[in-house]
N, C-alpha and C. Protein backbone atom coordinates (compact mmCIF):
# COMPACT_ATOMS: atom_id res chain seq x y z
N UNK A 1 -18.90 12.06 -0.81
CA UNK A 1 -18.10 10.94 -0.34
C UNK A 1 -18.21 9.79 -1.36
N UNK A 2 -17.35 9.67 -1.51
CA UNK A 2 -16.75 7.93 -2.72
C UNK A 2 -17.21 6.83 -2.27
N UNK A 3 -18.22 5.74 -3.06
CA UNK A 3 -18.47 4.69 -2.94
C UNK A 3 -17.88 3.84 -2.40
N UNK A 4 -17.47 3.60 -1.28
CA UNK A 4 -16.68 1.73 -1.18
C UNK A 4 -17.48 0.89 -1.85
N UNK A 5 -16.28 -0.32 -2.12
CA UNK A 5 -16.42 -1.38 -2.64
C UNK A 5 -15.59 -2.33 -2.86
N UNK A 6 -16.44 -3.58 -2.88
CA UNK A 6 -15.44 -4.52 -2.89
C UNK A 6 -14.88 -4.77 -4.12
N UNK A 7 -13.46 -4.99 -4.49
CA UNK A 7 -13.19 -5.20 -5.35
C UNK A 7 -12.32 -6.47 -5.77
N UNK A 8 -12.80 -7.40 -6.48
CA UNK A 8 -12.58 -9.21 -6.59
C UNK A 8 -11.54 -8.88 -7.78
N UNK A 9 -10.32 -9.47 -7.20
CA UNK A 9 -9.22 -10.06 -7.86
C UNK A 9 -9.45 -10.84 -9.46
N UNK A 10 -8.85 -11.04 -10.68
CA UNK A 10 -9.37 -11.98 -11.24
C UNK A 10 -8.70 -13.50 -10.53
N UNK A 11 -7.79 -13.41 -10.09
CA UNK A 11 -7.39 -14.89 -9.49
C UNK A 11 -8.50 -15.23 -8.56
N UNK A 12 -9.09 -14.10 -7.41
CA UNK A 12 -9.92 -14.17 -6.71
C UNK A 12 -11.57 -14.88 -7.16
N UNK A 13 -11.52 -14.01 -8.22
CA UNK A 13 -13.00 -15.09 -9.10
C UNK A 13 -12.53 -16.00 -9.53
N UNK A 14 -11.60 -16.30 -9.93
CA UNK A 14 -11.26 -17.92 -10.64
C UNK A 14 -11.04 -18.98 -9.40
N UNK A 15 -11.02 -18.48 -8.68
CA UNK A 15 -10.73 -18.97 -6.73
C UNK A 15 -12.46 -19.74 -6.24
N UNK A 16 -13.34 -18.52 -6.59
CA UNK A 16 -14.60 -18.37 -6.57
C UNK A 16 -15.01 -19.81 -7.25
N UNK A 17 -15.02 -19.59 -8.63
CA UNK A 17 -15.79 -19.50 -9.44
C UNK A 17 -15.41 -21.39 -9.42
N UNK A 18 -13.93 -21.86 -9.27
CA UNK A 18 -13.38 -22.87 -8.75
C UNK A 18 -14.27 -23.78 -7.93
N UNK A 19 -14.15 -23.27 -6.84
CA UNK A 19 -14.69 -23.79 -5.67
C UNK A 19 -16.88 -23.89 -5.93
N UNK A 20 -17.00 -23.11 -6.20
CA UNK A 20 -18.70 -23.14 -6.86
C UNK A 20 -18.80 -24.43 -7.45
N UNK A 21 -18.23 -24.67 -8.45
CA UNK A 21 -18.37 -25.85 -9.40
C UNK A 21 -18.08 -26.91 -8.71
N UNK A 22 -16.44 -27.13 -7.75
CA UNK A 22 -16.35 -28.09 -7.05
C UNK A 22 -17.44 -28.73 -5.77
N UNK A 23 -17.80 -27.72 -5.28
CA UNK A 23 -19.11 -27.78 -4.54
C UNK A 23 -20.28 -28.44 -5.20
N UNK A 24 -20.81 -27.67 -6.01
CA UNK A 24 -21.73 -28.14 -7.03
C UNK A 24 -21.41 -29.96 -7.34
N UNK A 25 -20.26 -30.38 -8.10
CA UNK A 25 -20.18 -31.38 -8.65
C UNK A 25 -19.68 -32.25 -7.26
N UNK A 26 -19.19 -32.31 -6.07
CA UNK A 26 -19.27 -33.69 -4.98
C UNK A 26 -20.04 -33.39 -4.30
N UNK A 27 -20.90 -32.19 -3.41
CA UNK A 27 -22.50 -32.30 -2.94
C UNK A 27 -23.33 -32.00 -4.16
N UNK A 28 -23.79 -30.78 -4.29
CA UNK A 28 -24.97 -30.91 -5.11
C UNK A 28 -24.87 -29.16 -5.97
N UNK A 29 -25.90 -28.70 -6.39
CA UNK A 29 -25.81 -27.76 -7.21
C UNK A 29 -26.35 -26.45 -6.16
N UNK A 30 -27.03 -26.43 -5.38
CA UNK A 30 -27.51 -25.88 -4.07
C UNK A 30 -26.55 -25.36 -3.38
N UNK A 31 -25.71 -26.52 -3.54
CA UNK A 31 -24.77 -25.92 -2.46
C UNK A 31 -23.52 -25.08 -2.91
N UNK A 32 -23.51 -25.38 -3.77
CA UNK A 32 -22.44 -24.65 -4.90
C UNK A 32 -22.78 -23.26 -5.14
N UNK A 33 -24.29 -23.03 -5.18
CA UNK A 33 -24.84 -21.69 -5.05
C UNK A 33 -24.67 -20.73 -3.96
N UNK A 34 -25.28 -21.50 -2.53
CA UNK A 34 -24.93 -21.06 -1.34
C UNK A 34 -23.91 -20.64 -1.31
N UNK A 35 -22.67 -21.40 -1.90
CA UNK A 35 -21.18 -21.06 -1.40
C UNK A 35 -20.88 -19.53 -2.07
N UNK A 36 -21.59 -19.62 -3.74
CA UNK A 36 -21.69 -18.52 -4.09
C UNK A 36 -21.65 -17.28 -3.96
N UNK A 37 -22.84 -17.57 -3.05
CA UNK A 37 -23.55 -16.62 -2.46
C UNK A 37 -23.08 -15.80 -1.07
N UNK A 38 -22.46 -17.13 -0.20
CA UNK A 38 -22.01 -16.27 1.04
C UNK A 38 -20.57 -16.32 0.93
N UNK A 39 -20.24 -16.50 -0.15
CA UNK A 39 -18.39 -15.29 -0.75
C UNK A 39 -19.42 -14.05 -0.81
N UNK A 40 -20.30 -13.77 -1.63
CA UNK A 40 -20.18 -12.53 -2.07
C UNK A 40 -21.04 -11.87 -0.77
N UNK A 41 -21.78 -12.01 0.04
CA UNK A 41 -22.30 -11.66 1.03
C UNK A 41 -21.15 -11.34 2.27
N UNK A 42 -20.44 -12.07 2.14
CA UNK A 42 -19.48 -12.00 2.95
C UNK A 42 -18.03 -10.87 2.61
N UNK A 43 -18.04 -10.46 1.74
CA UNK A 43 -17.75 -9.81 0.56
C UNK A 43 -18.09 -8.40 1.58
N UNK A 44 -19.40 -8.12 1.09
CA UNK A 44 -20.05 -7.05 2.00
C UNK A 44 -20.02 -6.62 3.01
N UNK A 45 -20.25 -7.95 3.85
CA UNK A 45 -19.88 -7.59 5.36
C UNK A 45 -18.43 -6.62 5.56
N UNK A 46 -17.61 -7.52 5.02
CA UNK A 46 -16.19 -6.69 4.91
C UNK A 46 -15.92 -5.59 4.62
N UNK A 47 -16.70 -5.33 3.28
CA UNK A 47 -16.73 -3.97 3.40
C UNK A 47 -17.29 -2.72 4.45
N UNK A 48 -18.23 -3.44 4.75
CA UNK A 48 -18.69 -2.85 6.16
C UNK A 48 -17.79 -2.28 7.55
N UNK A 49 -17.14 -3.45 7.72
CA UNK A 49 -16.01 -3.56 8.94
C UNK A 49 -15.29 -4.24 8.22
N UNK A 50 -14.13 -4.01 7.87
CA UNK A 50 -13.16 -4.66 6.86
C UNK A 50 -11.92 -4.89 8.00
N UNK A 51 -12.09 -4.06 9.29
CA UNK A 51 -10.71 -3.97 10.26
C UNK A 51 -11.31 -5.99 11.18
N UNK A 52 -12.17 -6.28 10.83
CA UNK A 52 -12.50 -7.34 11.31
C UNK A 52 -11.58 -8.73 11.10
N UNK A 53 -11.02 -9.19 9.99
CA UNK A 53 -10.34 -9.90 9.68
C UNK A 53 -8.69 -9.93 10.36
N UNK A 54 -7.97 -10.91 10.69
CA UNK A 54 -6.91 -10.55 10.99
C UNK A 54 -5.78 -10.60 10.25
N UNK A 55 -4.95 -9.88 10.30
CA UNK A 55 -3.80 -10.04 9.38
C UNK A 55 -3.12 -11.47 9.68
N UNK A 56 -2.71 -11.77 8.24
CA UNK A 56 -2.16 -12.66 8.03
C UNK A 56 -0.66 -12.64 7.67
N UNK A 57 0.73 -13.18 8.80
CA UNK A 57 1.86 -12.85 8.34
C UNK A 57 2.04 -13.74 7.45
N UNK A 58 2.73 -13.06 6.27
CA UNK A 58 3.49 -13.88 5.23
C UNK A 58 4.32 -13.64 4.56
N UNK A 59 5.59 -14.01 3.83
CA UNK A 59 6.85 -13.82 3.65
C UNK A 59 6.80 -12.60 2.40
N UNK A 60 5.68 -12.28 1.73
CA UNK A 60 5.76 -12.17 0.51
C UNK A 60 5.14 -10.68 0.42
N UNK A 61 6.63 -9.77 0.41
CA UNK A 61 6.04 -8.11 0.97
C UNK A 61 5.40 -7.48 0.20
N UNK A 62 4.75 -8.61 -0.49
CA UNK A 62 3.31 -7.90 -2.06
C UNK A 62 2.31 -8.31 -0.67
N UNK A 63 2.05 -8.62 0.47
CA UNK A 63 0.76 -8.91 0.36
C UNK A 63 0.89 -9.26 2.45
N UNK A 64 1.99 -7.99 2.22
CA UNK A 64 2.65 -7.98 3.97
C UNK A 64 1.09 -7.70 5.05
N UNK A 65 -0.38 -7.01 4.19
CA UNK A 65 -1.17 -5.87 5.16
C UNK A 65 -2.65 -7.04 4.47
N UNK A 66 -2.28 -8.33 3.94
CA UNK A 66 -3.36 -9.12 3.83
C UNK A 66 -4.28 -9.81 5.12
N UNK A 67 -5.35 -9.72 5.28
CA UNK A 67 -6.40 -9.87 5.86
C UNK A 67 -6.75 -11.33 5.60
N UNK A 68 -7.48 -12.09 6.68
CA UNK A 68 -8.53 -13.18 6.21
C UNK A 68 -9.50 -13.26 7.26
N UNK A 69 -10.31 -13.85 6.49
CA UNK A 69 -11.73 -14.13 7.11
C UNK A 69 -12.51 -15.00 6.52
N UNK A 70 -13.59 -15.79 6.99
CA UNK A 70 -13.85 -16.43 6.53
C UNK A 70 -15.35 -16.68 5.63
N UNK A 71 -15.33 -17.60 4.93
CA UNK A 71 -16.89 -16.92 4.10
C UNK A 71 -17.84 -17.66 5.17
N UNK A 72 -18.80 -17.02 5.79
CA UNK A 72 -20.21 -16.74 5.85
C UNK A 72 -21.04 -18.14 5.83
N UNK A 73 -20.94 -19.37 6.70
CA UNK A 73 -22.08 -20.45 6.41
C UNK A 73 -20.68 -21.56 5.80
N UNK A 74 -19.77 -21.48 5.55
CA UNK A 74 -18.44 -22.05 4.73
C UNK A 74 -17.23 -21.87 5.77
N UNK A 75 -17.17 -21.86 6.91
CA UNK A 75 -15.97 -21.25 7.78
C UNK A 75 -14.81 -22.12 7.27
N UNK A 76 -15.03 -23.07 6.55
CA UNK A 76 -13.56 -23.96 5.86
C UNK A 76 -12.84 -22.86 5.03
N UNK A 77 -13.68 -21.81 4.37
CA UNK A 77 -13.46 -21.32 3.21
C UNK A 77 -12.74 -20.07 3.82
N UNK A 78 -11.34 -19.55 3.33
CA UNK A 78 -10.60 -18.12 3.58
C UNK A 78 -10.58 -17.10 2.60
N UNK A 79 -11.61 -15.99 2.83
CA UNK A 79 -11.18 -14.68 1.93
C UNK A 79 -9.84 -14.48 2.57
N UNK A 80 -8.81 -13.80 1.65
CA UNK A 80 -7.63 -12.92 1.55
C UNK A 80 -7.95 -11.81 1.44
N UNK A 81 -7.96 -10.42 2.00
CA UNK A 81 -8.81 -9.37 1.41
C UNK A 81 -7.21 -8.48 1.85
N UNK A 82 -6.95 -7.43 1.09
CA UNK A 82 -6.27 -6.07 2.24
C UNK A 82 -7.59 -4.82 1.83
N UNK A 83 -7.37 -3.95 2.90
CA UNK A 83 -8.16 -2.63 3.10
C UNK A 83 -7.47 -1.32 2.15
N UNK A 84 -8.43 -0.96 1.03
CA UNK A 84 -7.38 -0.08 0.31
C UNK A 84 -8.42 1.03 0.30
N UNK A 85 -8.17 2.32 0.34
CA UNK A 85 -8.91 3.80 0.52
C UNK A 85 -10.66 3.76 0.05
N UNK A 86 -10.44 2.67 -1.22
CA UNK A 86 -11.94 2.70 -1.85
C UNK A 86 -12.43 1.81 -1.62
N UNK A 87 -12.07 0.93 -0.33
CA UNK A 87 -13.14 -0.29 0.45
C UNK A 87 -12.12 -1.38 0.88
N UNK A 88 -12.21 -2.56 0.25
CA UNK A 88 -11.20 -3.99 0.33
C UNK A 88 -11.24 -4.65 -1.02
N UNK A 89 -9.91 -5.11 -1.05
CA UNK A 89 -9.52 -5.55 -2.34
C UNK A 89 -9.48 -7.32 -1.75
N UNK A 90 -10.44 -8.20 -2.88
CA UNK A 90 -10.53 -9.45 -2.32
C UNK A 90 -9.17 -10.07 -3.02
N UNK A 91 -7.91 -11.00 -2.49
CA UNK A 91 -7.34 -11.48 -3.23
C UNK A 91 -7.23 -12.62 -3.69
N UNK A 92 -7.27 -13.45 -2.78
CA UNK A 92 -8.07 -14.76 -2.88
C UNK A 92 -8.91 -15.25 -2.00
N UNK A 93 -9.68 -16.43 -2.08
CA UNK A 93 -10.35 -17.55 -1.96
C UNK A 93 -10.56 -18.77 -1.74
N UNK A 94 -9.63 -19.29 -0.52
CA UNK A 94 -9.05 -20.48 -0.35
C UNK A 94 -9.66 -21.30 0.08
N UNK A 95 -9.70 -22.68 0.26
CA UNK A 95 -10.27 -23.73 1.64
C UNK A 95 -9.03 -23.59 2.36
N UNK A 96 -9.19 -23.85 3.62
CA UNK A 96 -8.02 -23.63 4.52
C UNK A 96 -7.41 -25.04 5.06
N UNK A 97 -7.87 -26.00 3.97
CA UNK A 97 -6.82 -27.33 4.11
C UNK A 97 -5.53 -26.92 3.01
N UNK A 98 -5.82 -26.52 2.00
CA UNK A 98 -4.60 -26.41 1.60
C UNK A 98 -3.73 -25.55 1.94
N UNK A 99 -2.32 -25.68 1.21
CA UNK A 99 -0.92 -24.64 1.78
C UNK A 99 -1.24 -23.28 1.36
N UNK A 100 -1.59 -22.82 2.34
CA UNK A 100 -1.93 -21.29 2.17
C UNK A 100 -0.94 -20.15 2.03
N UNK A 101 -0.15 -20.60 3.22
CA UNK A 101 1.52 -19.72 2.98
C UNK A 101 1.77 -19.96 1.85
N UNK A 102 2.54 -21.06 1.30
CA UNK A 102 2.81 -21.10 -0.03
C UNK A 102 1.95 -20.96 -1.05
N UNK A 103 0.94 -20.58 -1.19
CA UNK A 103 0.15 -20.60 -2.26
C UNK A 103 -0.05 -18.55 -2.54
N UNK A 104 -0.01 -18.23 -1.32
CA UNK A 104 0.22 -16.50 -1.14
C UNK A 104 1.59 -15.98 -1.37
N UNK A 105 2.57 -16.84 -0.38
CA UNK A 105 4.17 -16.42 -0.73
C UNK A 105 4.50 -16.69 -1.92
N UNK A 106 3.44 -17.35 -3.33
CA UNK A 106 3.63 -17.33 -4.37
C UNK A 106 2.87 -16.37 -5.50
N UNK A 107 2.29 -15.66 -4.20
CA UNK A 107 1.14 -14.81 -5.29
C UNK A 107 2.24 -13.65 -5.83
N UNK A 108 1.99 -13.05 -7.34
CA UNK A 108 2.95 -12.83 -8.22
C UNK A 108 1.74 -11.47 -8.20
N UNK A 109 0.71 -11.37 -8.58
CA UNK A 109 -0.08 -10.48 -9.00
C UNK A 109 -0.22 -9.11 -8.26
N UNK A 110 -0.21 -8.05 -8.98
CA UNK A 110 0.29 -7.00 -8.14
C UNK A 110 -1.40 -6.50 -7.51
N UNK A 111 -1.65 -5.47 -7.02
CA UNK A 111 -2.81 -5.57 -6.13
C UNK A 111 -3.50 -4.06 -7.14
């Protein structure tokens, strides 16, 4: 039997990797880690039970069977994930103040 796994978007780490630093630089460097940390923990879980997240409708039929959930200790924060044969594919990484529809009904990147 084939490994699952999660597999992170590069928009998805630049989503990440974004938000770490922003964390880091208006609270502190701790926390920027944490946040780090429970994306990628949270990451896992999903892979675990990946049917956990709920679909998210959105206009944009690249990304009709996308999932969200939220990171782990961060509930502001939205993984995008869909469920693909070899685990979940993360797509993005959002805070869920900003325009999320539009920021997905603009996602261009194929999966």
């Amino acid at each position: 039997m084939a490994v699952k796994r999660a597999r992170i978007t590069p928009q998805a780490e630049r989503d990440i990797d974004g938000e770490t630093v922003y964390l880091a630089e208006k609270a502190d460097a701790e926390t920027g880690i944490r946040f780090f940390e429970a994306a990628h923990e949270t990451f896992q879980a999903l892979l675990e039970m990946p049917g956990r997240g709920r679909v998210r409708a959105l206009t944009n039929p690249r990304l009709a069977d996308v999932r969200q959930w939220p990171v782990s200790g961060f509930e502001k924060y939205l993984i995008f994930y869909r469920i693909v044969p070899t685990g979940v594919d993360i797509v993005r990484v959002l805070h869920g103040a900003r325009d999320i529809d539009r920021i997905l009904d603009e996602e261009t990147q194929g999966h």
